[in-house]
PDB file of N, CA and C in Angstrom:
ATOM      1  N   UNK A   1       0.852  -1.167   0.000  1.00  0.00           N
ATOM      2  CA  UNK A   1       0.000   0.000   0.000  1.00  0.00           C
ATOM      3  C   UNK A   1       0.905   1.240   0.000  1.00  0.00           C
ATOM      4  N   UNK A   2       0.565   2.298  -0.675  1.00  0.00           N
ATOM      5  CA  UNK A   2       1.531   3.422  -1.078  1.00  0.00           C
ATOM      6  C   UNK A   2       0.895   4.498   0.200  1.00  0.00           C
ATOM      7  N   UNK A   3       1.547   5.929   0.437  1.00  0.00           N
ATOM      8  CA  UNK A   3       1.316   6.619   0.886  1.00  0.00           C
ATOM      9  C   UNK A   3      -0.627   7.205   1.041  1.00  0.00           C
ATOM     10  N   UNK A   4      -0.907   6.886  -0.099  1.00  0.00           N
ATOM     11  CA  UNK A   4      -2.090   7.468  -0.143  1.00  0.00           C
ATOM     12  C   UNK A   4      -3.321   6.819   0.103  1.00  0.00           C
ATOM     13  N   UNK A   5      -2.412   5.116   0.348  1.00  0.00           N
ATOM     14  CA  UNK A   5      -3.409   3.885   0.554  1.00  0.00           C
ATOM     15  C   UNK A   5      -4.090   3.239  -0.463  1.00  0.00           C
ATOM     16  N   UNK A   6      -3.221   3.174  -1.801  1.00  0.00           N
ATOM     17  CA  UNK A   6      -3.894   2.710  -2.888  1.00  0.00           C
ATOM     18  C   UNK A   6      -2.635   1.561  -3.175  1.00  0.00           C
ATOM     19  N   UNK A   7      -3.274  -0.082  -3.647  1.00  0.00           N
ATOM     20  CA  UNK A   7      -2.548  -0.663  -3.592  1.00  0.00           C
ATOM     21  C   UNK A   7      -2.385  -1.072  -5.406  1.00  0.00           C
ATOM     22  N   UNK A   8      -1.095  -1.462  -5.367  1.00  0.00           N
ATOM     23  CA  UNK A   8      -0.296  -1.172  -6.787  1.00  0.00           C
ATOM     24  C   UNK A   8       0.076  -2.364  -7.304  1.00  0.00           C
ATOM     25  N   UNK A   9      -0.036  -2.420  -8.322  1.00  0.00           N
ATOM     26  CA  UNK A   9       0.202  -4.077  -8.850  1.00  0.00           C
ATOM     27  C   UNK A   9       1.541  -4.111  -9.474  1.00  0.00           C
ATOM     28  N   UNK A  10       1.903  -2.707  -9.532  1.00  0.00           N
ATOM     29  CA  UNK A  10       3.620  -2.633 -10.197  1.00  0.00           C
ATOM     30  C   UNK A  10       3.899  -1.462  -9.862  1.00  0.00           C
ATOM     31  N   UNK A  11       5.399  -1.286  -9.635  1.00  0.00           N
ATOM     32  CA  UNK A  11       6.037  -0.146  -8.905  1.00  0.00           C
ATOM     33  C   UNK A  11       6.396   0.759  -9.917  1.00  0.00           C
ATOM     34  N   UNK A  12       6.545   1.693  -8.761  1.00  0.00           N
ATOM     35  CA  UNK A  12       6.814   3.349  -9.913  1.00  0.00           C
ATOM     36  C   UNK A  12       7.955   3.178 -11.150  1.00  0.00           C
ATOM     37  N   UNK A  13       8.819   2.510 -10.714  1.00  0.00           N
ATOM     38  CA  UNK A  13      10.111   2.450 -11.644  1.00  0.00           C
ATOM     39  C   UNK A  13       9.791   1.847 -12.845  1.00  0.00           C
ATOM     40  N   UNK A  14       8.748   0.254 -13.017  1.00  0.00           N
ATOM     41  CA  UNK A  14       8.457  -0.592 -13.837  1.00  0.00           C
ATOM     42  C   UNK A  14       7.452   0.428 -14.522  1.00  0.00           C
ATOM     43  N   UNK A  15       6.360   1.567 -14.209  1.00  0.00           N
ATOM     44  CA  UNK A  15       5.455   2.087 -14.635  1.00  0.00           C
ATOM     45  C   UNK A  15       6.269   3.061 -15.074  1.00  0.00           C
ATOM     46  N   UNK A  16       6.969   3.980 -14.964  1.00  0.00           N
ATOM     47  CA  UNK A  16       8.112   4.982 -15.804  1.00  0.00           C
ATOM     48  C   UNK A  16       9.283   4.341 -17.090  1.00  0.00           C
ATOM     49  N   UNK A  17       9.400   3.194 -16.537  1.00  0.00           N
ATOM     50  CA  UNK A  17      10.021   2.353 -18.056  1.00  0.00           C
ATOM     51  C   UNK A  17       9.222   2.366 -18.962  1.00  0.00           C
ATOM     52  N   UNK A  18       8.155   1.825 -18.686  1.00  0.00           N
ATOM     53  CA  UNK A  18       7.346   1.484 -19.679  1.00  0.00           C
ATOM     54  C   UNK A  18       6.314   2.489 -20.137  1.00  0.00           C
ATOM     55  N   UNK A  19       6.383   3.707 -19.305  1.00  0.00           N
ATOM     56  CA  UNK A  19       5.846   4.833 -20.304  1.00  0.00           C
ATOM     57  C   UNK A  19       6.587   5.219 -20.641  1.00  0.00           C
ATOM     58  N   UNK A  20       8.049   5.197 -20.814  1.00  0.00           N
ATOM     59  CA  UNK A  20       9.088   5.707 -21.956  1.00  0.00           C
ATOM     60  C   UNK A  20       9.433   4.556 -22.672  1.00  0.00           C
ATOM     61  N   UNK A  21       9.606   4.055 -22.812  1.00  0.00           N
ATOM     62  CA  UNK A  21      10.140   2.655 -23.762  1.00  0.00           C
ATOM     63  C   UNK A  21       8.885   2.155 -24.416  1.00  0.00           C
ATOM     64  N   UNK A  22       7.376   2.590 -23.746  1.00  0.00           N
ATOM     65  CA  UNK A  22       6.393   2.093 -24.776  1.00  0.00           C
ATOM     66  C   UNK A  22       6.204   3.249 -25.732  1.00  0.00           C
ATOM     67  N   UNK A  23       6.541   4.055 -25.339  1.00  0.00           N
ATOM     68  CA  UNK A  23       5.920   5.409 -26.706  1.00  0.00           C
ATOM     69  C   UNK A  23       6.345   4.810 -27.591  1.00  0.00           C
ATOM     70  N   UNK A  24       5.694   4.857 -28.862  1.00  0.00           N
ATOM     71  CA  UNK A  24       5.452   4.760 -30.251  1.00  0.00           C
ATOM     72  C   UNK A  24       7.115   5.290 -30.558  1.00  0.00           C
ATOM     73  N   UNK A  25       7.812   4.314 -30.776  1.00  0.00           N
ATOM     74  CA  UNK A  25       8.787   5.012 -31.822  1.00  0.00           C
ATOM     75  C   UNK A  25      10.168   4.725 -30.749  1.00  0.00           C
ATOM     76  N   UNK A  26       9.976   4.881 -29.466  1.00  0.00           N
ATOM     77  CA  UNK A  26      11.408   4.989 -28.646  1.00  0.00           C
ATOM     78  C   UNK A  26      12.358   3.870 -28.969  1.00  0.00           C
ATOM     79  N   UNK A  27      11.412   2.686 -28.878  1.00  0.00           N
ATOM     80  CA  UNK A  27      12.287   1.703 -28.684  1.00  0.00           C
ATOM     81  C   UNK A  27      12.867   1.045 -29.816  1.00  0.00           C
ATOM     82  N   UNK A  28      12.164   1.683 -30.851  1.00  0.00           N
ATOM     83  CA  UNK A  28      13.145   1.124 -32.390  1.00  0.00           C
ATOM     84  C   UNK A  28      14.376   2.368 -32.185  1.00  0.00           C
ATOM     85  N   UNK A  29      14.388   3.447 -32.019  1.00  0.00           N
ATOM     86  CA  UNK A  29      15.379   4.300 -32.052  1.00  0.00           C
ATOM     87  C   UNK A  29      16.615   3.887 -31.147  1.00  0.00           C
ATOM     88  N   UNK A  30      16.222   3.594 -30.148  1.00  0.00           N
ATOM     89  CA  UNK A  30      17.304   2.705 -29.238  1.00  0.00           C
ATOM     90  C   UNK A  30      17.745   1.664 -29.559  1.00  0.00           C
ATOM     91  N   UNK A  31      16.585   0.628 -30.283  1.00  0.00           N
ATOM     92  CA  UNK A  31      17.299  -0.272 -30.823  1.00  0.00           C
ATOM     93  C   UNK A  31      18.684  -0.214 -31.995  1.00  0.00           C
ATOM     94  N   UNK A  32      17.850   1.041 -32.734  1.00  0.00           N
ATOM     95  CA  UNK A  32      18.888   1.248 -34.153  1.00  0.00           C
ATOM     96  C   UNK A  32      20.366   1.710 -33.351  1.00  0.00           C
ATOM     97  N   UNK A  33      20.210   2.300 -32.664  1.00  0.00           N
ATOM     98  CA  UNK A  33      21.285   3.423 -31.845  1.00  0.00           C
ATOM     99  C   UNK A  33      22.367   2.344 -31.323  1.00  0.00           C
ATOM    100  N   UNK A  34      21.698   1.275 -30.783  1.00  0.00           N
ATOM    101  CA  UNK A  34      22.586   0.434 -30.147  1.00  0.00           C
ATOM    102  C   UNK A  34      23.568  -0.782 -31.253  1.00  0.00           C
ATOM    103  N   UNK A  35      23.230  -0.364 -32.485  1.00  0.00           N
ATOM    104  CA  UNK A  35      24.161  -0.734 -33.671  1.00  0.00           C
ATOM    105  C   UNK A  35      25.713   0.714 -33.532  1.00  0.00           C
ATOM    106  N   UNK A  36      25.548   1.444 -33.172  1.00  0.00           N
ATOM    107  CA  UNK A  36      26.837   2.567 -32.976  1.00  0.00           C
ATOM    108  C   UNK A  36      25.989   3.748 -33.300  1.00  0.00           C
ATOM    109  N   UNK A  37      26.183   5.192 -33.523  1.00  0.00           N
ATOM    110  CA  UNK A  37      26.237   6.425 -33.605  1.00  0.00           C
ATOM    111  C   UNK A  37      25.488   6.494 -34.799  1.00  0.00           C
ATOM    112  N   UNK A  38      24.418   7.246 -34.862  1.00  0.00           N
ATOM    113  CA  UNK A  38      23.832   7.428 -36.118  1.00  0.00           C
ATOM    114  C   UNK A  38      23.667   8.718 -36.753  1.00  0.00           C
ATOM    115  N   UNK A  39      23.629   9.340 -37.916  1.00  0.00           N
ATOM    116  CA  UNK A  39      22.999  10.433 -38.611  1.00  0.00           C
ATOM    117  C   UNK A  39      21.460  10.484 -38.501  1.00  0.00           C
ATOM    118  N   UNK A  40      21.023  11.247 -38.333  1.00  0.00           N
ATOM    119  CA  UNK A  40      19.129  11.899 -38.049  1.00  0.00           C
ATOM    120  C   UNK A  40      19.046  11.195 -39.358  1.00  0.00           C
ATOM    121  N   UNK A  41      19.362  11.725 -40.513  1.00  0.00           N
ATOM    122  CA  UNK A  41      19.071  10.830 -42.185  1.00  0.00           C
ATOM    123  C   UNK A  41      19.161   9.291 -42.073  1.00  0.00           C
ATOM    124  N   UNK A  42      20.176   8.682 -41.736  1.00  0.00           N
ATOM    125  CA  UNK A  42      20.578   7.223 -41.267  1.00  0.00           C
ATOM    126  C   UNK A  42      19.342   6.578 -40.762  1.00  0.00           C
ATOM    127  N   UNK A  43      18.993   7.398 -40.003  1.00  0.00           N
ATOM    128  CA  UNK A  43      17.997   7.023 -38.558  1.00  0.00           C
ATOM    129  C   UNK A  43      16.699   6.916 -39.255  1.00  0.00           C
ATOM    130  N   UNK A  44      16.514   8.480 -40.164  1.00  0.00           N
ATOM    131  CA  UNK A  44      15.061   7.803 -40.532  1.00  0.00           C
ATOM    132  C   UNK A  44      15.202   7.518 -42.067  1.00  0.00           C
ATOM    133  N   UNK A  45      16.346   6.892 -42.200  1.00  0.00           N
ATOM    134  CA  UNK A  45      16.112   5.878 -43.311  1.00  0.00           C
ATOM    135  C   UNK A  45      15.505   4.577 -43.109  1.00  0.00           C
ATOM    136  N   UNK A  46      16.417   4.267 -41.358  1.00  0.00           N
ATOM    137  CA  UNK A  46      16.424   2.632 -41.066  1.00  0.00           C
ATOM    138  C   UNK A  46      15.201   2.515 -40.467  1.00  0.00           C
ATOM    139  N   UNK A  47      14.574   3.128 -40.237  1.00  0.00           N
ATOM    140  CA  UNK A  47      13.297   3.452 -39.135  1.00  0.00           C
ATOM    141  C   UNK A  47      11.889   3.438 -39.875  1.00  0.00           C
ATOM    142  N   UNK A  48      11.739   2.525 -40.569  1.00  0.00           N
ATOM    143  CA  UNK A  48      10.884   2.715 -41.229  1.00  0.00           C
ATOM    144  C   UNK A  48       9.126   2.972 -40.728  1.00  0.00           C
ATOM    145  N   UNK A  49       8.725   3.906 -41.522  1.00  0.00           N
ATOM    146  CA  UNK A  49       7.544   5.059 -40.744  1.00  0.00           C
ATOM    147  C   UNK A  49       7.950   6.162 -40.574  1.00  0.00           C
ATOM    148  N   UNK A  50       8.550   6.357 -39.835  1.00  0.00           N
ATOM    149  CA  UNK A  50       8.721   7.354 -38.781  1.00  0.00           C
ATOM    150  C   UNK A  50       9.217   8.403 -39.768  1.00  0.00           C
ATOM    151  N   UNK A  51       8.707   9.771 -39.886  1.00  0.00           N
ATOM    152  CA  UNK A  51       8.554  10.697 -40.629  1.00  0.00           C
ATOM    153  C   UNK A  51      10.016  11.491 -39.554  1.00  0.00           C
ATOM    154  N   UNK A  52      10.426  12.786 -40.473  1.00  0.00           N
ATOM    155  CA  UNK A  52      11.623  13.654 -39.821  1.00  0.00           C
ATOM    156  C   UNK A  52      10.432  14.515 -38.247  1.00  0.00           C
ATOM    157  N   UNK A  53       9.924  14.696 -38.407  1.00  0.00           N
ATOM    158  CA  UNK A  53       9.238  15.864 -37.487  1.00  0.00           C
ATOM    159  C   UNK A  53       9.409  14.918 -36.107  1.00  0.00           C
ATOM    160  N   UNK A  54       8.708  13.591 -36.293  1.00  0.00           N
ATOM    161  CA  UNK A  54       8.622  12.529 -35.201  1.00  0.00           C
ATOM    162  C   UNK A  54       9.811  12.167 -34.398  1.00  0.00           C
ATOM    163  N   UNK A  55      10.610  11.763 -35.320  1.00  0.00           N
ATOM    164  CA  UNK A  55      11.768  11.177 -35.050  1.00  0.00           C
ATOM    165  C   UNK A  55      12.689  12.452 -34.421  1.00  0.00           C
ATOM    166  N   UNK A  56      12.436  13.765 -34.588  1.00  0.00           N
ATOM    167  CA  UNK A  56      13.445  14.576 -34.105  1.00  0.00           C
ATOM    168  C   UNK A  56      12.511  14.544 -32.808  1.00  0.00           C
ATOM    169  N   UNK A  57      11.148  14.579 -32.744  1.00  0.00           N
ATOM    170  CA  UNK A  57      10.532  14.951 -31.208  1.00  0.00           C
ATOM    171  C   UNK A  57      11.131  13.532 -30.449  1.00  0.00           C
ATOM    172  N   UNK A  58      10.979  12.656 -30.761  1.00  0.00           N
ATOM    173  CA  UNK A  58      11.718  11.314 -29.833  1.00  0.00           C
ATOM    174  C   UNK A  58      13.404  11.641 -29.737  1.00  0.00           C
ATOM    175  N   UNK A  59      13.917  12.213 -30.229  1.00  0.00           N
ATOM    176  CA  UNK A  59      15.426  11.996 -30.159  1.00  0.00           C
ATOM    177  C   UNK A  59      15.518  13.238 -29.203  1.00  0.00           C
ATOM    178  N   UNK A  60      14.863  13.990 -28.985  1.00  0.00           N
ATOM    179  CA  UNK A  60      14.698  15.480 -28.198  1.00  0.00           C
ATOM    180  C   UNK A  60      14.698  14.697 -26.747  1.00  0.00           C
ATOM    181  N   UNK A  61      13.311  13.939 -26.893  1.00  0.00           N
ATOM    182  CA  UNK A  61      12.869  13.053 -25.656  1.00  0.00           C
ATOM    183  C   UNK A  61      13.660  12.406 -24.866  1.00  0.00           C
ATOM    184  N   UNK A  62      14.165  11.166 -25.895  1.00  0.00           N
ATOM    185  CA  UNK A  62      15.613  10.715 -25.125  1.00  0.00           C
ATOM    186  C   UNK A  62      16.547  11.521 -24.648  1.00  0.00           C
ATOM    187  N   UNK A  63      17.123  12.680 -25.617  1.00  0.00           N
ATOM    188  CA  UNK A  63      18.533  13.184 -24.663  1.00  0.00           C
ATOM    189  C   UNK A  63      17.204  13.581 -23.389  1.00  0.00           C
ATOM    190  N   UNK A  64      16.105  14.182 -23.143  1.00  0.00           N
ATOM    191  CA  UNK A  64      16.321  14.682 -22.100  1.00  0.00           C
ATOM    192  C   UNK A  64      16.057  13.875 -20.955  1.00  0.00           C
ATOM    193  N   UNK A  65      15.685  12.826 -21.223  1.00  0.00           N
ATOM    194  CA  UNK A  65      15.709  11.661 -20.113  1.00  0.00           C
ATOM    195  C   UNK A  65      17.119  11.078 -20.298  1.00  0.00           C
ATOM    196  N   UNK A  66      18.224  11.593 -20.657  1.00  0.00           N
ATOM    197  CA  UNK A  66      19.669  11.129 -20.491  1.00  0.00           C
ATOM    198  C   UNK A  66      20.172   9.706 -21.324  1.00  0.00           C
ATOM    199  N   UNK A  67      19.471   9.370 -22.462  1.00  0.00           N
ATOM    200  CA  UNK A  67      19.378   7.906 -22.893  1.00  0.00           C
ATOM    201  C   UNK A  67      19.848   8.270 -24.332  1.00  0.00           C
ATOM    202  N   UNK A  68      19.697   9.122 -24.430  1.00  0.00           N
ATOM    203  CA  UNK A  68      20.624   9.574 -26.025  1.00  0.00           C
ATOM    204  C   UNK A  68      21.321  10.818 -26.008  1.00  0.00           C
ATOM    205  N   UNK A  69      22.369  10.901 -26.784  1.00  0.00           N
ATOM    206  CA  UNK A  69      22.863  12.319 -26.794  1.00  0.00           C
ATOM    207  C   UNK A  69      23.301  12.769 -28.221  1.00  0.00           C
ATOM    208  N   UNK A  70      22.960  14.102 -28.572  1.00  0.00           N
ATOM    209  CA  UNK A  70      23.781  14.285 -29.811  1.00  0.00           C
ATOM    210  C   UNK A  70      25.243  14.867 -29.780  1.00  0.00           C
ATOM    211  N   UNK A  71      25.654  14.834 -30.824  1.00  0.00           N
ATOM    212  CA  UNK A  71      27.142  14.957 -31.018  1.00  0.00           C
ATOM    213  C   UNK A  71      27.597  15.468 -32.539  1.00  0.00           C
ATOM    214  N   UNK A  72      28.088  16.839 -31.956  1.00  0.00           N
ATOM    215  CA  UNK A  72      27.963  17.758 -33.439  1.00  0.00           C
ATOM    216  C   UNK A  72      29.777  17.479 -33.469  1.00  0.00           C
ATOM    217  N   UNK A  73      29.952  17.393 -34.960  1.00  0.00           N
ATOM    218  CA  UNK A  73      31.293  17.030 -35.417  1.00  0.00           C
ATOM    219  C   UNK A  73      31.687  19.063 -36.022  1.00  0.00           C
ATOM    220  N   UNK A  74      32.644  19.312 -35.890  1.00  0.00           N
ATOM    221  CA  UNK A  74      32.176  20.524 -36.308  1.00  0.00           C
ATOM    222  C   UNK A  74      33.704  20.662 -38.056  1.00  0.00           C
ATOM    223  N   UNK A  75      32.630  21.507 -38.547  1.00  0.00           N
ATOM    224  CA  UNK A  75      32.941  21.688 -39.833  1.00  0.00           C
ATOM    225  C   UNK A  75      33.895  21.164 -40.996  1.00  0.00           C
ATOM    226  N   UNK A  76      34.022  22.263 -41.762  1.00  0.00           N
ATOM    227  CA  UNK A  76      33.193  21.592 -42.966  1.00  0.00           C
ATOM    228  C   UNK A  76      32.978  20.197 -43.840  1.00  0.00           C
ATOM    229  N   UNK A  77      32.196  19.495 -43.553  1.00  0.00           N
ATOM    230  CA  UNK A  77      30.636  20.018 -43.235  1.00  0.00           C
ATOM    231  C   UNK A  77      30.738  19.770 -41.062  1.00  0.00           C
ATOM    232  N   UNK A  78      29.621  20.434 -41.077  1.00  0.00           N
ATOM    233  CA  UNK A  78      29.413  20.025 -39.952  1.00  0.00           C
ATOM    234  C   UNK A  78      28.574  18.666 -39.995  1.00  0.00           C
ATOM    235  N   UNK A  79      28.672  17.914 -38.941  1.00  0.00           N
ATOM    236  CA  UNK A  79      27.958  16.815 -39.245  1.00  0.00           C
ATOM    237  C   UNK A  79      27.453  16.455 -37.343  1.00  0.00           C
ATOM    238  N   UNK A  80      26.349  15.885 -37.976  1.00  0.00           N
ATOM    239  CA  UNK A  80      25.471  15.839 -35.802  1.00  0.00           C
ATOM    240  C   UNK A  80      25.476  14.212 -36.284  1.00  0.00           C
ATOM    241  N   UNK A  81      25.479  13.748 -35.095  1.00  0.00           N
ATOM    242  CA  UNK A  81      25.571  12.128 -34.997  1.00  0.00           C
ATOM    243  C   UNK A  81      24.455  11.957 -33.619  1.00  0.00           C
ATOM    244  N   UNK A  82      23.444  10.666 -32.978  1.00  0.00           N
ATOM    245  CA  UNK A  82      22.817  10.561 -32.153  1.00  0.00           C
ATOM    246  C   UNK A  82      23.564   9.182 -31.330  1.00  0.00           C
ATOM    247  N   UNK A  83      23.775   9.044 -30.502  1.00  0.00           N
ATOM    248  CA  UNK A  83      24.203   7.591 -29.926  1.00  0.00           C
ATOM    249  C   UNK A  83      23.773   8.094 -28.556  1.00  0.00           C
ATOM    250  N   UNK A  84      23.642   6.469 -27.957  1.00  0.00           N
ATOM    251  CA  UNK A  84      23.284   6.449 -26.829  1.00  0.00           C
ATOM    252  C   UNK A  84      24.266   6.757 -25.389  1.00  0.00           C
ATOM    253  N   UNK A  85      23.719   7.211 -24.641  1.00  0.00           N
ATOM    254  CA  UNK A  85      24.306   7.369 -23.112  1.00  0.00           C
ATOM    255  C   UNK A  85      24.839   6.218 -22.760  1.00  0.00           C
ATOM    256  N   UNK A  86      25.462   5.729 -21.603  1.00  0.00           N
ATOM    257  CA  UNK A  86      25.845   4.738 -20.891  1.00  0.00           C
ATOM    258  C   UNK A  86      24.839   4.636 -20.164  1.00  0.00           C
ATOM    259  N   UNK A  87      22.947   5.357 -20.074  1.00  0.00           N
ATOM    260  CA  UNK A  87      22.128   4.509 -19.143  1.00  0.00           C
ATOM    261  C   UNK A  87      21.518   4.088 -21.127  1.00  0.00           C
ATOM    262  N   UNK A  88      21.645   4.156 -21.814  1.00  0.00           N
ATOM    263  CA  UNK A  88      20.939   4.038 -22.981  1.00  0.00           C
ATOM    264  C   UNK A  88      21.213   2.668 -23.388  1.00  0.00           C
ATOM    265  N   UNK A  89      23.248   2.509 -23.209  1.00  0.00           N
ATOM    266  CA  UNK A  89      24.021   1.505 -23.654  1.00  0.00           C
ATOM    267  C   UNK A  89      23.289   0.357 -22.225  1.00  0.00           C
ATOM    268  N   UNK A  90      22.550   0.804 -21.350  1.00  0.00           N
ATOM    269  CA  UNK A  90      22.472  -0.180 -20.412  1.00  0.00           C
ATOM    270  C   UNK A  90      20.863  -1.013 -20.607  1.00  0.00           C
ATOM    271  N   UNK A  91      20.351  -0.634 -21.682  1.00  0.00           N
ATOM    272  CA  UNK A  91      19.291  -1.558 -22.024  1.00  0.00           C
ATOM    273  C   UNK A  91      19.434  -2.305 -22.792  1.00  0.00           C
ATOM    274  N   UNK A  92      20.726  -2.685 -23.620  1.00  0.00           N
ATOM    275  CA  UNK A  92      21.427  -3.374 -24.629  1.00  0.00           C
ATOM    276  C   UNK A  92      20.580  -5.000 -23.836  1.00  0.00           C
ATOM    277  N   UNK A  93      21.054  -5.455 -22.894  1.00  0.00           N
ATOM    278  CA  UNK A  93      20.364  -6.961 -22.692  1.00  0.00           C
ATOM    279  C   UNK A  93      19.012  -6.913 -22.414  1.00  0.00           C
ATOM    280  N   UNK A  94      18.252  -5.703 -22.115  1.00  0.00           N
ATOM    281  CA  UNK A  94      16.736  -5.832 -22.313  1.00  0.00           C
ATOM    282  C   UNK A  94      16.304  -6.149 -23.462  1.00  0.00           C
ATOM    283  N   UNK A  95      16.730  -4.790 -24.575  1.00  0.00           N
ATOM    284  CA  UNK A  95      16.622  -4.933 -26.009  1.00  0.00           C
ATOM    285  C   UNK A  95      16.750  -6.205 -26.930  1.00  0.00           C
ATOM    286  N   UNK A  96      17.632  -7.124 -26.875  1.00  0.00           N
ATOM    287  CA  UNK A  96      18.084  -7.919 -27.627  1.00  0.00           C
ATOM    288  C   UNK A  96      17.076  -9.168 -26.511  1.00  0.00           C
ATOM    289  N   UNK A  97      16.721  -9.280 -25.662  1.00  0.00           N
ATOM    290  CA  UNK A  97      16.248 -10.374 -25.107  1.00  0.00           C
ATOM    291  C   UNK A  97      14.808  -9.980 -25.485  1.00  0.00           C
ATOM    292  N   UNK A  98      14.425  -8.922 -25.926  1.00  0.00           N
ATOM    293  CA  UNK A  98      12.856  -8.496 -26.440  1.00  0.00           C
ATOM    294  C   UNK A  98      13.051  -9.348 -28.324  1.00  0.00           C
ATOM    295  N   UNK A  99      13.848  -8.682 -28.435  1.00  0.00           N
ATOM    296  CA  UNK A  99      14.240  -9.416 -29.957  1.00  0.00           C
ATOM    297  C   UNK A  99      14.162 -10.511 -30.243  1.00  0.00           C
ATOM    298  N   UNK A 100      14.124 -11.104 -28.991  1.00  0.00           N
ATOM    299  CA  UNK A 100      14.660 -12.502 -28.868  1.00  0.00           C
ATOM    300  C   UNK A 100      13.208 -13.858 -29.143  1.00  0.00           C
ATOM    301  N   UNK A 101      12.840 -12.738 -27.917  1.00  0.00           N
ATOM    302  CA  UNK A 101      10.969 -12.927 -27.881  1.00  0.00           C
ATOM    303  C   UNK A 101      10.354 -12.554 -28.960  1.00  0.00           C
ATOM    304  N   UNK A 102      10.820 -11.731 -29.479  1.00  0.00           N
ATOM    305  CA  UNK A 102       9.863 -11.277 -30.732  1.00  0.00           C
ATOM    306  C   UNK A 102      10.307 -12.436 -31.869  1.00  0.00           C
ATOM    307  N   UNK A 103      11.750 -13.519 -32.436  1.00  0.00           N
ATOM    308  CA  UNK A 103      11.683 -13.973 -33.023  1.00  0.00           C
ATOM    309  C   UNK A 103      10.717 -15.306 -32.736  1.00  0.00           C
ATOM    310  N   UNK A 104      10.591 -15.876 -31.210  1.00  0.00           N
ATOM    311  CA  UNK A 104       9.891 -16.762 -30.458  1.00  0.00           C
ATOM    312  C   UNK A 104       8.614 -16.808 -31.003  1.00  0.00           C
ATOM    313  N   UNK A 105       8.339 -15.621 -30.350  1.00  0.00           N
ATOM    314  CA  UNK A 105       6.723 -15.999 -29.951  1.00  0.00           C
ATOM    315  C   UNK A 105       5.629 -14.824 -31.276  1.00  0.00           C
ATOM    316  N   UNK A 106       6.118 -14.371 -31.732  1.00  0.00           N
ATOM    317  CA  UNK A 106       5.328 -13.262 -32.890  1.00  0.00           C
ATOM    318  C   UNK A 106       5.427 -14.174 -34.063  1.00  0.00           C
ATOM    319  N   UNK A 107       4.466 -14.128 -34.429  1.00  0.00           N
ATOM    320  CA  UNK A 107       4.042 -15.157 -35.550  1.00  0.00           C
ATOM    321  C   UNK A 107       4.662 -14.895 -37.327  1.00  0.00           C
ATOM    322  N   UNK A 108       4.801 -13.512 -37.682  1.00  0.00           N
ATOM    323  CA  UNK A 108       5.058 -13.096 -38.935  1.00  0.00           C
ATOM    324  C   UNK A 108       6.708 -13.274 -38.660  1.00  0.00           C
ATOM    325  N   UNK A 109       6.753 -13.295 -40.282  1.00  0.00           N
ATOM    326  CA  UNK A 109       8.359 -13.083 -40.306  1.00  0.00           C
ATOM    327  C   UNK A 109       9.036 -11.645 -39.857  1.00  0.00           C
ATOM    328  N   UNK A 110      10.555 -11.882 -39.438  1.00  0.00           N
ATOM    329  CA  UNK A 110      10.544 -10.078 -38.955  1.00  0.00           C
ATOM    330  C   UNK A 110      11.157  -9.595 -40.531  1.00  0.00           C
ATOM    331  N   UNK A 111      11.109  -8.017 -40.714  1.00  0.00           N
ATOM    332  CA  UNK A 111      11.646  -7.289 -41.810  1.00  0.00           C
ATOM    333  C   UNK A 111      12.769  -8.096 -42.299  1.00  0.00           C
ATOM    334  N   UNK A 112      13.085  -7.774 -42.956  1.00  0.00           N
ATOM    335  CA  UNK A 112      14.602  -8.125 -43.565  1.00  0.00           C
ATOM    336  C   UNK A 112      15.703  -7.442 -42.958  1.00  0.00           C
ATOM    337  N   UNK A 113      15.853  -6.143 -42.274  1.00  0.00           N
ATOM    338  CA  UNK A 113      16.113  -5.781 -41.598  1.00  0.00           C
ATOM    339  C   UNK A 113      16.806  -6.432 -39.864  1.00  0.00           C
ATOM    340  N   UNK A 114      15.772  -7.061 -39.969  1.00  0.00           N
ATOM    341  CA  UNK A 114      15.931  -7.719 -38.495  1.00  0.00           C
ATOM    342  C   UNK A 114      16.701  -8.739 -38.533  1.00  0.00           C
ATOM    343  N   UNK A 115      17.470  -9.565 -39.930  1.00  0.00           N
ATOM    344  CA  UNK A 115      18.217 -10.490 -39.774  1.00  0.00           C
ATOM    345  C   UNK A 115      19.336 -10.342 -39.304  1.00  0.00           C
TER     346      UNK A 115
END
């Protein structure tokens, strides 16, 4: 029972993962990210859907929950790269054990991509 006397079937930490890691879009970006350092273009090449407007509001999202960061190379050209934090690099065995499940138990074949 919590402070307010309401009893909880999952704790604050498991309910804050999973409203960031379920938004629409986070967790392919982390996934791609955790291949090395990407270009915004790169990103929504490999990302398929995900339009430029979207993909910059999620990459905004992550750095500010500390799980991605950008990284401007500077001139000419300048060039910005996105890779993950060291708490970002620390979902690497969540990620790949979701992958894992997803080749298991999801019935369709995955992209071509996913091989």
């Amino acid at each position: 029972m919590d402070a307010d006397g309401a009893d909880h079937l999952v704790c604050g930490h498991l309910f804050h993962v999973f409203a960031l890691l379920g938004k629409r879009w986070n967790g392919l970006i982390i996934g791609a990210l955790l291949g090395g350092p990407a270009r915004f273009s790169e990103l929504e090449r490999g990302i398929p859907g995900i339009g430029g407007p979207m993909l910059s509001r999620r990459l905004v999202e992550l750095a500010e929950v500390g799980l991605v960061e950008r990284h401007v190379e500077t001139g000419p050209p300048v060039e910005v790269s996105y890779r993950l934090t060291p708490a970002g690099e620390g979902l690497r065995p969540s990620v790949e054990e979701l992958r894992r499940w997803g080749e298991r138990f999801c019935g369709s074949p995955p992209p071509p991509a996913c091989s």
